[in-house]
Protein backbone atom coordinates (compact mmCIF):
# COMPACT_ATOMS: atom_id res chain seq x y z
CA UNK A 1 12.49 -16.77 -41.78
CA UNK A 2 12.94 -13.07 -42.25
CA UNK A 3 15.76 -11.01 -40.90
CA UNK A 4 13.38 -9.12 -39.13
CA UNK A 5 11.60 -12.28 -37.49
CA UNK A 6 15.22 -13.63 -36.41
CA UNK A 7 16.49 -10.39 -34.95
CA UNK A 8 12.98 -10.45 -33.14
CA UNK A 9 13.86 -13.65 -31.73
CA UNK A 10 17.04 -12.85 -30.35
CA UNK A 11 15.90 -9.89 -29.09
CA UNK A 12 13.27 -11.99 -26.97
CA UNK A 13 15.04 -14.68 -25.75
CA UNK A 14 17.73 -11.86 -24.65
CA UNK A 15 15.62 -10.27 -22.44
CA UNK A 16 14.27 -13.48 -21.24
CA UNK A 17 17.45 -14.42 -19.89
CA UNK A 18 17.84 -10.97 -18.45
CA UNK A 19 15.18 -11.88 -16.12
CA UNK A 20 15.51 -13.14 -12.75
CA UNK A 21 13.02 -14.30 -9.38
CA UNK A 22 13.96 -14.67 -5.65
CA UNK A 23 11.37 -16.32 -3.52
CA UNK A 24 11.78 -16.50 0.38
CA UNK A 25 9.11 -18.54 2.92
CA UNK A 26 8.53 -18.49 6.53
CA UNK A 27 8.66 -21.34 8.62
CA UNK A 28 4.91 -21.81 7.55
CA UNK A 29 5.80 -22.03 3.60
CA UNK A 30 4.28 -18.65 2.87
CA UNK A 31 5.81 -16.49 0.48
CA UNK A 32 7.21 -13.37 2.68
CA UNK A 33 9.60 -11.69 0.06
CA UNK A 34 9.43 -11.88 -3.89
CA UNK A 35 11.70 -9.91 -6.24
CA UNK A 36 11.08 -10.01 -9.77
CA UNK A 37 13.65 -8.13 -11.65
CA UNK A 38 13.45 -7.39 -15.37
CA UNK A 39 15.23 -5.21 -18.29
CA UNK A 40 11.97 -2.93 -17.50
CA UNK A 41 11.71 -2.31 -13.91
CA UNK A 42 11.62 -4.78 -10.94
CA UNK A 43 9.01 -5.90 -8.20
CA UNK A 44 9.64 -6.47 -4.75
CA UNK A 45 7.16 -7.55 -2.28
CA UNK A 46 7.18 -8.36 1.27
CA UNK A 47 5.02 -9.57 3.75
CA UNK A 48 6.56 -9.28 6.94
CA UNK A 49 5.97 -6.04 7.59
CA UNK A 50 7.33 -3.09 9.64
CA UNK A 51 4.27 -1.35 10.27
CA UNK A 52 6.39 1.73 11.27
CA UNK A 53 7.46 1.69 7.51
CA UNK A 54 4.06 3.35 7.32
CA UNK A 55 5.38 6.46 9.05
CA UNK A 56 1.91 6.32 11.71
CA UNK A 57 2.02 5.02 15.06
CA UNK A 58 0.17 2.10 16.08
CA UNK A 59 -3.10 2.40 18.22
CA UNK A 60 -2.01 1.32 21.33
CA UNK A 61 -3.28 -2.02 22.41
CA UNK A 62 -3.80 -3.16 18.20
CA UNK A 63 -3.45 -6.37 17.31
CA UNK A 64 -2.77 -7.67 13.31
CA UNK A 65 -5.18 -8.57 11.75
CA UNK A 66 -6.12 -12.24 11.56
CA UNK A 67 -7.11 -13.34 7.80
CA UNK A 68 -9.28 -15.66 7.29
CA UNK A 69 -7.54 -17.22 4.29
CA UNK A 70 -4.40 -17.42 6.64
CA UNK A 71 -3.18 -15.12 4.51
CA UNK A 72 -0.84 -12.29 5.13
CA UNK A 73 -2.93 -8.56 5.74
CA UNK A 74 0.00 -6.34 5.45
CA UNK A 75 2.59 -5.74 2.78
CA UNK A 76 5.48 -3.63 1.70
CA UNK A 77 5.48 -3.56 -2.71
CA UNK A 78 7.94 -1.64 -4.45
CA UNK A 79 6.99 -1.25 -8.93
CA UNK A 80 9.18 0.69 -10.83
CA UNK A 81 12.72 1.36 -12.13
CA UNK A 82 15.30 4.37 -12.74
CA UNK A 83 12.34 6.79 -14.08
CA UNK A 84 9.30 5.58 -12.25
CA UNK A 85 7.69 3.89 -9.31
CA UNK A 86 5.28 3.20 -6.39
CA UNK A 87 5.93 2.27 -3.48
CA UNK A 88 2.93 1.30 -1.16
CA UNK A 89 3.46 -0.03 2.59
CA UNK A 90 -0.19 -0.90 4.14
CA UNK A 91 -0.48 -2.65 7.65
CA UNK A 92 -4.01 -3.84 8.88
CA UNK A 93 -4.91 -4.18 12.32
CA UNK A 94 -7.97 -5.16 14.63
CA UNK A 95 -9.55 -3.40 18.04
CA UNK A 96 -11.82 -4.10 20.52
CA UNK A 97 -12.29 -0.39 20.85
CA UNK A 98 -14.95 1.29 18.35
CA UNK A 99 -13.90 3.40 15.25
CA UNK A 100 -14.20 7.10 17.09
CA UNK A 101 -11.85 6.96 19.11
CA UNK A 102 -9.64 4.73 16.53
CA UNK A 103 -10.25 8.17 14.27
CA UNK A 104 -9.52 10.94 16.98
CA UNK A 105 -5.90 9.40 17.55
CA UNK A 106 -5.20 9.27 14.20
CA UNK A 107 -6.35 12.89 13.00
CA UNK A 108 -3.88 13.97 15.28
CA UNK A 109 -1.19 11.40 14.62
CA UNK A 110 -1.23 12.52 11.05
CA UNK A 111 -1.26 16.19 11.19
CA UNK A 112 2.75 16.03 10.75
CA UNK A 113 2.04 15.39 6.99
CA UNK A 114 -0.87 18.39 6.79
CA UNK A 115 -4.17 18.77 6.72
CA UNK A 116 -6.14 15.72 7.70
CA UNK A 117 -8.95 15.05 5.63
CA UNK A 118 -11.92 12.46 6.95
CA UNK A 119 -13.83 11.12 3.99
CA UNK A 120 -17.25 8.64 4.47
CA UNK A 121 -16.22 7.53 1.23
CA UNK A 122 -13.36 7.06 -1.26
CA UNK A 123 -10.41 9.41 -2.06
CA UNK A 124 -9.38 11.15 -4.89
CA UNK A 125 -6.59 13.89 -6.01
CA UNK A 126 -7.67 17.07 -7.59
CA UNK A 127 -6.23 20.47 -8.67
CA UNK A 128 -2.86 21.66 -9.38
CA UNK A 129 -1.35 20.72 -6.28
CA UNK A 130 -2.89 17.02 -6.57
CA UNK A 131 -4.62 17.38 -2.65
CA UNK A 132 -7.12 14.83 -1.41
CA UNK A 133 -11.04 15.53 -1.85
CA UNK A 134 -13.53 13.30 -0.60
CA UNK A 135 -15.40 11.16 -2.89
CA UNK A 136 -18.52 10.45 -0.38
CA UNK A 137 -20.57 7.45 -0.55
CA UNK A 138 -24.13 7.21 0.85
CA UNK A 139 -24.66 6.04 3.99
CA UNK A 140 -20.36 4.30 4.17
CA UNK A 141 -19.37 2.80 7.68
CA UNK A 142 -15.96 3.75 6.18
CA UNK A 143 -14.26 6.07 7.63
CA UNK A 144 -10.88 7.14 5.43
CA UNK A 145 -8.54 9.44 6.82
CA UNK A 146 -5.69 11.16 4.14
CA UNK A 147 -3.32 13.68 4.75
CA UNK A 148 -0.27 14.78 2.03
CA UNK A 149 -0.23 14.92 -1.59
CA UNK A 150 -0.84 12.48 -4.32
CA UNK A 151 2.75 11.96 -5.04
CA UNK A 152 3.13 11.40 -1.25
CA UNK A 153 0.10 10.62 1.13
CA UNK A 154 -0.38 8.42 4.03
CA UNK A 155 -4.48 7.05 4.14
CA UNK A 156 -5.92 5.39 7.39
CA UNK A 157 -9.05 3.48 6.69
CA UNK A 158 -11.04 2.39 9.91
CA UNK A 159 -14.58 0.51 9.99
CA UNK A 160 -16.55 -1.47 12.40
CA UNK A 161 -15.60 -5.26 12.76
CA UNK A 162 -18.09 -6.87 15.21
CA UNK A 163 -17.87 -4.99 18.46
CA UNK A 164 -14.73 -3.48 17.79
CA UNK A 165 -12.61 -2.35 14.64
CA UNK A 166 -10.45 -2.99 11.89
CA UNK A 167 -8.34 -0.44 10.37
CA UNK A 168 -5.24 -0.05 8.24
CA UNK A 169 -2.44 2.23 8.00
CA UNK A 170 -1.14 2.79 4.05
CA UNK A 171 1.90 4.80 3.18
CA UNK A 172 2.00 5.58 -0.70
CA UNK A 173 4.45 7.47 -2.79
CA UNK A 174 4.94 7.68 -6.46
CA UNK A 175 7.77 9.14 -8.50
CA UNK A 176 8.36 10.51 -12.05
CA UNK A 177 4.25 10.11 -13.17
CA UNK A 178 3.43 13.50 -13.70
């Protein structure tokens, strides 16, 4: 064995044991937090969410979302470490009203982060001041409302589920990518 392949070695099972996991469950046995932390950056999820954490109100009279998997629909995950990050908090909820009047409350609940942007479509950032543009599909039930920058934004995406609606509310921000 080289000195090389030994030092290698070392090195590995060094970080290895730098490592570490936390795992919490509700009284169902579902995983609601999980921290990973590593020499690299850590990971923290959770699944009982605040939906305020979002910075949007709720639509009055929303319910969560049930899952079909009995799995959770809303989550709070934090990636990164001293340089970089995302952070992404994204709540999902369920109507009886339809999507228009799901979309007027929220153009207006969002307008405290700027312009609100309504895309039929998906979302991208452009230009020197990384705003939203609309990246329009033909013919999208989808309606995706964005309003703040890419390194800061806040997205609500509503669309018809039966004779009501499901949206969600996402809150991301990203730090040291540029």
């Amino acid at each position: 064995m080289t000195l090389q392949t030994c030092s290698a070695l070392v090195a590995a099972s060094l970080l290895v044991g730098a490592c570490g996991m936390d795992v919490d469950h509700d009284a169902q046995g579902r995983k609601t937090k999980v921290d990973i932390r590593t020499p690299f950056g850590d990971v923290n999820v959770r699944t009982d969410v605040d939906a305020a954490a979002t910075g949007l109100p709720i639509y009055p009279g929303s319910r969560p979302a049930e899952s079909r998997r009995r799995e959770p629909e809303s989550a709070d995950v934090n990636v990164g470490n001293s340089f970089f990050g995302v952070k992404v908090v994204a709540a999902k909820f369920e109507h009886d009203d339809a999507p228009k009047p799901i979309v007027d409350y929220y153009k207006l609940a969002m307008r405290k982060y700027g312009d609100v942007l309504e895309c039929h479509g998906n979302i991208d950032f452009r230009g020197r001041d990384s705003h939203p543009v609309c990246k329009e599909r033909y013919r999208s039930h989808e309606i995706q409302l964005v309003a703040g920058t890419e390194a800061r934004h806040r997205i609500v995406v509503v669309k018809p589920r039966g004779s009501g609606s499901e949206f969600s509310a996402v809150y991301i921000e990203t730090r040291g990518t540029s």
